[in-house]
Protein backbone atom coordinates (compact mmCIF):
# COMPACT_ATOMS: atom_id res chain seq x y z
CA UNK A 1 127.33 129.10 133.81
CA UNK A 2 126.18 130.10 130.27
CA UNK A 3 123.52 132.99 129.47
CA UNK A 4 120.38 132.66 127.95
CA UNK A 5 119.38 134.24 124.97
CA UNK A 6 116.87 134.66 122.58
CA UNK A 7 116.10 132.41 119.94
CA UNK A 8 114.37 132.20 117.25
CA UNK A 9 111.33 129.13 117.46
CA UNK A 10 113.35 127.23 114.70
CA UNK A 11 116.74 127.28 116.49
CA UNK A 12 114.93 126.36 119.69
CA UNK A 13 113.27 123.56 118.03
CA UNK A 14 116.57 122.46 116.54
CA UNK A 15 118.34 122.60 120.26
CA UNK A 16 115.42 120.18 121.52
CA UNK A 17 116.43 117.41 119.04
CA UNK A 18 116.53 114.94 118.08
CA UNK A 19 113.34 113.40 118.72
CA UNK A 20 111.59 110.38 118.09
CA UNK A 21 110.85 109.95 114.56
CA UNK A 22 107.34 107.28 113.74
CA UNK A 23 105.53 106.60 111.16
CA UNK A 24 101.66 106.82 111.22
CA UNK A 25 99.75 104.77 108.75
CA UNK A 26 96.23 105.64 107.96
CA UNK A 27 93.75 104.96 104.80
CA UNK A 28 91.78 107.11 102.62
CA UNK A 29 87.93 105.97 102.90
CA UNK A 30 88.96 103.12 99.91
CA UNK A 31 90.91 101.60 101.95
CA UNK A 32 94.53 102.69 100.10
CA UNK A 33 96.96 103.53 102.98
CA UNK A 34 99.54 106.39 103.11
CA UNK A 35 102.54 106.64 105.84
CA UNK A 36 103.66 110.07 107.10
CA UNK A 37 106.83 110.88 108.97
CA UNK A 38 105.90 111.79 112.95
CA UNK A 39 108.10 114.02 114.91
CA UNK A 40 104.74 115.90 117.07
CA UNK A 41 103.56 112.94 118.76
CA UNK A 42 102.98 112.34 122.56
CA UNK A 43 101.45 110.43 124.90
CA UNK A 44 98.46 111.84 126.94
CA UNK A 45 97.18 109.28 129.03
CA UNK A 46 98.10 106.07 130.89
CA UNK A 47 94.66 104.90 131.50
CA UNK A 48 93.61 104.66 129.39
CA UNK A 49 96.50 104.40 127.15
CA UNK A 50 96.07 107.61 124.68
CA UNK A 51 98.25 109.50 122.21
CA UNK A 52 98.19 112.53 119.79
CA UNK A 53 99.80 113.05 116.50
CA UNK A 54 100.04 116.37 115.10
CA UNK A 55 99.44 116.69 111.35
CA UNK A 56 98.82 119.98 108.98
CA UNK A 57 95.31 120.17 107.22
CA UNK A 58 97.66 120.34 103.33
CA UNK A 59 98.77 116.54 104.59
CA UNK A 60 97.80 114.12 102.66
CA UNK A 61 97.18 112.04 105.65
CA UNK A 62 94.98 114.73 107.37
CA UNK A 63 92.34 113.84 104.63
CA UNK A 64 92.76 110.10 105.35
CA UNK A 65 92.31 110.81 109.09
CA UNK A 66 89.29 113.05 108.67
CA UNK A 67 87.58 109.67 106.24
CA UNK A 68 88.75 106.86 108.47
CA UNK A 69 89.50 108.17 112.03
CA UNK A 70 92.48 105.31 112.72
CA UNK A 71 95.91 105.46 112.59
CA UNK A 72 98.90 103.21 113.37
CA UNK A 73 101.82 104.79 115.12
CA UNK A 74 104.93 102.18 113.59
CA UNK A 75 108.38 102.98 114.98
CA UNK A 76 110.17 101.97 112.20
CA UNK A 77 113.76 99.83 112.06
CA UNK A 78 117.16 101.62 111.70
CA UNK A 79 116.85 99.62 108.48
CA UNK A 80 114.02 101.33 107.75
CA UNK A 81 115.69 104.49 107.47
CA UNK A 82 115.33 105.45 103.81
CA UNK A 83 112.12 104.03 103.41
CA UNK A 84 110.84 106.46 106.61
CA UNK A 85 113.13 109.82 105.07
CA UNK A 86 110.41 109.14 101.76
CA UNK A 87 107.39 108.78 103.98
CA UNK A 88 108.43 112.28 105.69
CA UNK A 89 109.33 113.99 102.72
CA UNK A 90 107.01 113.16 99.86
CA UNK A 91 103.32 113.03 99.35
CA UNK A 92 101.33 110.58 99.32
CA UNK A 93 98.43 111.93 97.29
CA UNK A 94 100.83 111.35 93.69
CA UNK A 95 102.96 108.81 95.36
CA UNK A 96 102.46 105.08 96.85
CA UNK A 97 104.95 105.45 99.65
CA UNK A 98 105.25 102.01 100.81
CA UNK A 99 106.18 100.62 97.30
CA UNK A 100 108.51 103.56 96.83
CA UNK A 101 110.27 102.87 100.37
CA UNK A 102 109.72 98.79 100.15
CA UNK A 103 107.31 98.87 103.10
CA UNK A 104 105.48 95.95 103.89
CA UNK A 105 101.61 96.88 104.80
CA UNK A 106 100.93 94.14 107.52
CA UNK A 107 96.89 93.89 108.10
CA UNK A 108 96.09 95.54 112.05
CA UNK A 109 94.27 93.63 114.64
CA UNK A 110 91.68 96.30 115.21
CA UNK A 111 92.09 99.47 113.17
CA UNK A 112 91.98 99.49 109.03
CA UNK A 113 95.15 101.49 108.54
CA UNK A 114 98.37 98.71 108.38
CA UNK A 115 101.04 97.52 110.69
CA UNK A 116 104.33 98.15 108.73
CA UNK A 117 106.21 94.54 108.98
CA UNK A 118 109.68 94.79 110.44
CA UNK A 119 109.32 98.00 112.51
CA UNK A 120 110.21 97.65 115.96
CA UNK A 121 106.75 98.82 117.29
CA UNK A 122 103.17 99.54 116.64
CA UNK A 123 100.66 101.15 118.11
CA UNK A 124 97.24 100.55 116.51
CA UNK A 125 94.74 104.11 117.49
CA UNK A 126 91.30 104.87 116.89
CA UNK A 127 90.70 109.00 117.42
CA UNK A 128 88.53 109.86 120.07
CA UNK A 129 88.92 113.87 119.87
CA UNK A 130 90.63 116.31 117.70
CA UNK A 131 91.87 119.72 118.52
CA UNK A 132 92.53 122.44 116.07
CA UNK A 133 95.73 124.22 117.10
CA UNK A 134 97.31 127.13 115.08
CA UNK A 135 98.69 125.00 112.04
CA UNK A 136 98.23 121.95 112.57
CA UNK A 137 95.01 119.61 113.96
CA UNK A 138 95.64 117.08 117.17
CA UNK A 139 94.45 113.88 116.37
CA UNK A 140 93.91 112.20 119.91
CA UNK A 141 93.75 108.71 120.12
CA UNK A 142 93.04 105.52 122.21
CA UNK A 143 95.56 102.90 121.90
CA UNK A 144 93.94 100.02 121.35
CA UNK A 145 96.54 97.13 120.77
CA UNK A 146 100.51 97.42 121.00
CA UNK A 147 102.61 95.10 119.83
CA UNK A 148 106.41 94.76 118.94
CA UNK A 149 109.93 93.08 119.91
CA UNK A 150 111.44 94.31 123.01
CA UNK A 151 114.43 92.92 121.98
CA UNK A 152 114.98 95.51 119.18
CA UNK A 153 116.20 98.93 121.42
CA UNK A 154 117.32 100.72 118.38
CA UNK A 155 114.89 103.67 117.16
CA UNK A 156 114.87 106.33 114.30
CA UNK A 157 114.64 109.70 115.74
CA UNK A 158 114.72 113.57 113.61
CA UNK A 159 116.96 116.12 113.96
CA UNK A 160 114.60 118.91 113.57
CA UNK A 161 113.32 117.42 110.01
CA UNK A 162 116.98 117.26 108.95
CA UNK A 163 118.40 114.25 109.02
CA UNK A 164 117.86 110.70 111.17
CA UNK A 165 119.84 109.18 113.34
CA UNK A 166 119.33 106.09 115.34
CA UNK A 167 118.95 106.05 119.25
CA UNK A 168 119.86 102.31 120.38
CA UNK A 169 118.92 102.77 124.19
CA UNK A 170 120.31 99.29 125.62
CA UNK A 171 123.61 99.93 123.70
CA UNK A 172 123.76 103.96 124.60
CA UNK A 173 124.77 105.14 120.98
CA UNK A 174 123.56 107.66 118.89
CA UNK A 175 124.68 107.05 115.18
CA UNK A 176 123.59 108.60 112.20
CA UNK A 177 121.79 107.12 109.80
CA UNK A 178 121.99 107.32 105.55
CA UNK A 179 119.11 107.85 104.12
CA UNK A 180 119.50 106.36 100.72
């Protein structure tokens, strides 16, 4: 049996991975939506359904969130890939991320922010408490619609920020994925 030792919070981090990689869609108060890469996101309740993201007040999502209080949690298709790598390494204040990545914005049932068209799932949230924590602000949410195709099992996770790779969970692979 192997010793523990100490590690540094980045290395520990890293060992965790990968983990599910979304993208949350919000809109400023103008109604222009943004996408940002996910890796901090949980679920927190099952009745009612509820989930947090976790996004840094220099995001420019964290503005939209603070004007319009919605977000869509989209896991998006291994075919995605490139298109999600841009949303979680650019910003969105200089940069229309679903025209640079080829993202459809698909009009939500009940929340303003989109639905990106041909992810796998969506989650459509309206925040119903936010927690300041260190760096970063918890934006905690009530699902309020789901919708997606349970025949698609394949999902984009992160390797600690690094690179994606795709999880398909009915086939039991773990490939990686090219980003460009």
């Amino acid at each position: 049996m192997s010793e523990h030792t100490d590690l540094r919070w980045t290395d520990a981090v890293e060992l965790a991975s990968p983990h599910p990689y979304v993208l949350a869609t919000t809109v400023d108060a103008a109604g222009k939506p943004n996408a940002i890469g996910i890796g901090w996101f949980t679920i927190v309740s099952w009745k009612p359904a509820m989930v947090l993201i976790s996004v840094a007040p220099p995001r420019h999502s964290f503005s939209n969130l603070e004007q319009v209080p919605e977000y869509v949690i989209n896991f998006p298709a291994p075919e995605q890939a490139r298109a999600a790598w841009i949303c979680g390494t650019k910003s969105g204040r200089d940069l229309d991320k679903f025209g640079e990545g080829g993202l459809e914005a698909v009009p939500s049932i009940h929340v303003r922010p989109p639905t990106i068209g041909g992810s796998i799932m969506a989650w459509e949230c309206k925040v119903v408490q936010t927690v300041d924590t260190g760096d970063h602000r918890l934006f905690i949410a009530e699902i309020v619609a789901t919708r997606g195709d349970p025949s698609r099992t394949a999902h984009l996770y992160s390797n600690h920020y690094r690179e994606l790779v795709t999880v398909d969970r009915a086939a039991g692979t773990i490939t990686a994925v090219d980003r460009k």
